[in-house]
C-alpha atoms as a PDB file:
ATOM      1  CA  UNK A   1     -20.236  42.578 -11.537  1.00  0.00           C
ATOM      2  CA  UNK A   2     -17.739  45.421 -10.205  1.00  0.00           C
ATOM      3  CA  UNK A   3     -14.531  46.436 -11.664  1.00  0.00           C
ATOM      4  CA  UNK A   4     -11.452  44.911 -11.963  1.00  0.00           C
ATOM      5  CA  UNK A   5      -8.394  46.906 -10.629  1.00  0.00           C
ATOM      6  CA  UNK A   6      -4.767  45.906 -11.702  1.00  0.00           C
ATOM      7  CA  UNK A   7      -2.701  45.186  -8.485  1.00  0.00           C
ATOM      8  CA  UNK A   8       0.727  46.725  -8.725  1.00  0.00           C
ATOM      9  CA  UNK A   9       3.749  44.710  -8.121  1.00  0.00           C
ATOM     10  CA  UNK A  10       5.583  45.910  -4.683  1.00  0.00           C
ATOM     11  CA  UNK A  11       8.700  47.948  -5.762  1.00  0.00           C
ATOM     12  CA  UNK A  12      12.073  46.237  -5.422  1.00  0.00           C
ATOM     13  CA  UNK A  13      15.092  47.952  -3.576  1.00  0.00           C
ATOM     14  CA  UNK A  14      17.717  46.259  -6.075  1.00  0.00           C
ATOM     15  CA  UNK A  15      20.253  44.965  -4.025  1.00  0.00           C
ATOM     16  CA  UNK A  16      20.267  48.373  -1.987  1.00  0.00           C
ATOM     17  CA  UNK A  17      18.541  46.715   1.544  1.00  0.00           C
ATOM     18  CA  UNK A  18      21.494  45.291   2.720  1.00  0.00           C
ATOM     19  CA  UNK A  19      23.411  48.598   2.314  1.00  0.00           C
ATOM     20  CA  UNK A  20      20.614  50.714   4.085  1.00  0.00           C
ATOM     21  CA  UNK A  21      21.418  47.896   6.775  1.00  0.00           C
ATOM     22  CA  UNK A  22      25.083  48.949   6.559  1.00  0.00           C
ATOM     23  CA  UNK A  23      26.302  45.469   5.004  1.00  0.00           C
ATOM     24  CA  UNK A  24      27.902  47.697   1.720  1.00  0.00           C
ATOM     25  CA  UNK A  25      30.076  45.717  -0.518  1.00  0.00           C
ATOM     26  CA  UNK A  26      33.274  47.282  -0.792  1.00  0.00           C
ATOM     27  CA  UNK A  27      35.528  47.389  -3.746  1.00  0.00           C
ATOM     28  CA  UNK A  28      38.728  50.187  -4.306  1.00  0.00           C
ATOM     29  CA  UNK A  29      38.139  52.824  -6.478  1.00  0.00           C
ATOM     30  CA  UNK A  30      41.292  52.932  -8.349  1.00  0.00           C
ATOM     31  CA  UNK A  31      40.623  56.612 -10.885  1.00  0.00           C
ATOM     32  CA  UNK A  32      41.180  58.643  -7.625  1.00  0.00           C
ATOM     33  CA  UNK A  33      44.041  57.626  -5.072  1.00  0.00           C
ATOM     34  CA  UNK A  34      46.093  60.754  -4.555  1.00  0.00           C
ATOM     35  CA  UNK A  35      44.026  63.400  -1.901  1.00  0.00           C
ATOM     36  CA  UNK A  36      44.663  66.805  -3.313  1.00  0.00           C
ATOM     37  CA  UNK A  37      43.745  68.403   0.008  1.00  0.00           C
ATOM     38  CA  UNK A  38      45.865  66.593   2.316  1.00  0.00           C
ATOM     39  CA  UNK A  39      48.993  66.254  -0.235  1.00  0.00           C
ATOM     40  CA  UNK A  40      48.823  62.027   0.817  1.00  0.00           C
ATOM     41  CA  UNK A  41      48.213  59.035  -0.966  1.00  0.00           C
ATOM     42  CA  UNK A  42      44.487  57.269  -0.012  1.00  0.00           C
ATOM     43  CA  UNK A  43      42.804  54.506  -0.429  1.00  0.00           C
ATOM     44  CA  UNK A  44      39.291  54.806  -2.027  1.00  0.00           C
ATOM     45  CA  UNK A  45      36.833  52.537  -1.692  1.00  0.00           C
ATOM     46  CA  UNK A  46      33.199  52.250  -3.464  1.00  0.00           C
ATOM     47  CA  UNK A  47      29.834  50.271  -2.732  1.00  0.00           C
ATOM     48  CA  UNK A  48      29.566  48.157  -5.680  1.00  0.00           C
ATOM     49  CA  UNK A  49      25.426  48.397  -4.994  1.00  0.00           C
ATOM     50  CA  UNK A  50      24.606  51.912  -3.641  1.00  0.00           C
ATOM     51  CA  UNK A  51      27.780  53.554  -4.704  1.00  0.00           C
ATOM     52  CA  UNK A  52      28.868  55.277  -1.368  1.00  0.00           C
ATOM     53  CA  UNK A  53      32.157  56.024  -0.772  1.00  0.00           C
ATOM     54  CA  UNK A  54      34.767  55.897   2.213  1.00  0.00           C
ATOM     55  CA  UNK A  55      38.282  56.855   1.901  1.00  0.00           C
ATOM     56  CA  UNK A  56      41.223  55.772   4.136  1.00  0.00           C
ATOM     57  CA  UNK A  57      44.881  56.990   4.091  1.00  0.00           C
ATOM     58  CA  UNK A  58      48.004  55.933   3.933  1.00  0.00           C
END
C-alpha cells in the first residue's frame, strides 16, 4: 500500500476578503482627532477588520 499524506486545510483570510475588495468596515478612531500638521480638527476613521485608516477634516 503507498503512503498516506495529511492534506492541509486551505488558509482562511479572516474577514480580510471583503476589504481587499474595498468593502472596509469603518468605525472613528477617537485617540487621535486633532492633525498636528495642518493645525485642524479631523475625523479618523479605522477598518474594524484590516485596520486601514482614512482621515477626513473638518
Amino acid at each position: 500500500m503507498g503512503e498516506v499524506i495529511a492534506l492541509r486545510r486551505p488558509e482562511r483570510h479572516r474577514g480580510r476578503t471583503l476589504c481587499l475588495n474595498g468593502h472596509h468596515k469603518w468605525k472613528i478612531w477617537k485617540e487621535k482627532q486633532f492633525d498636528v500638521r495642518a493645525g485642524k480638527l479631523v475625523t479618523v476613521y479605522r477598518c474594524e477588520r484590516c485596520d486601514a485608516r482614512k482621515v477626513k477634516a473638518l
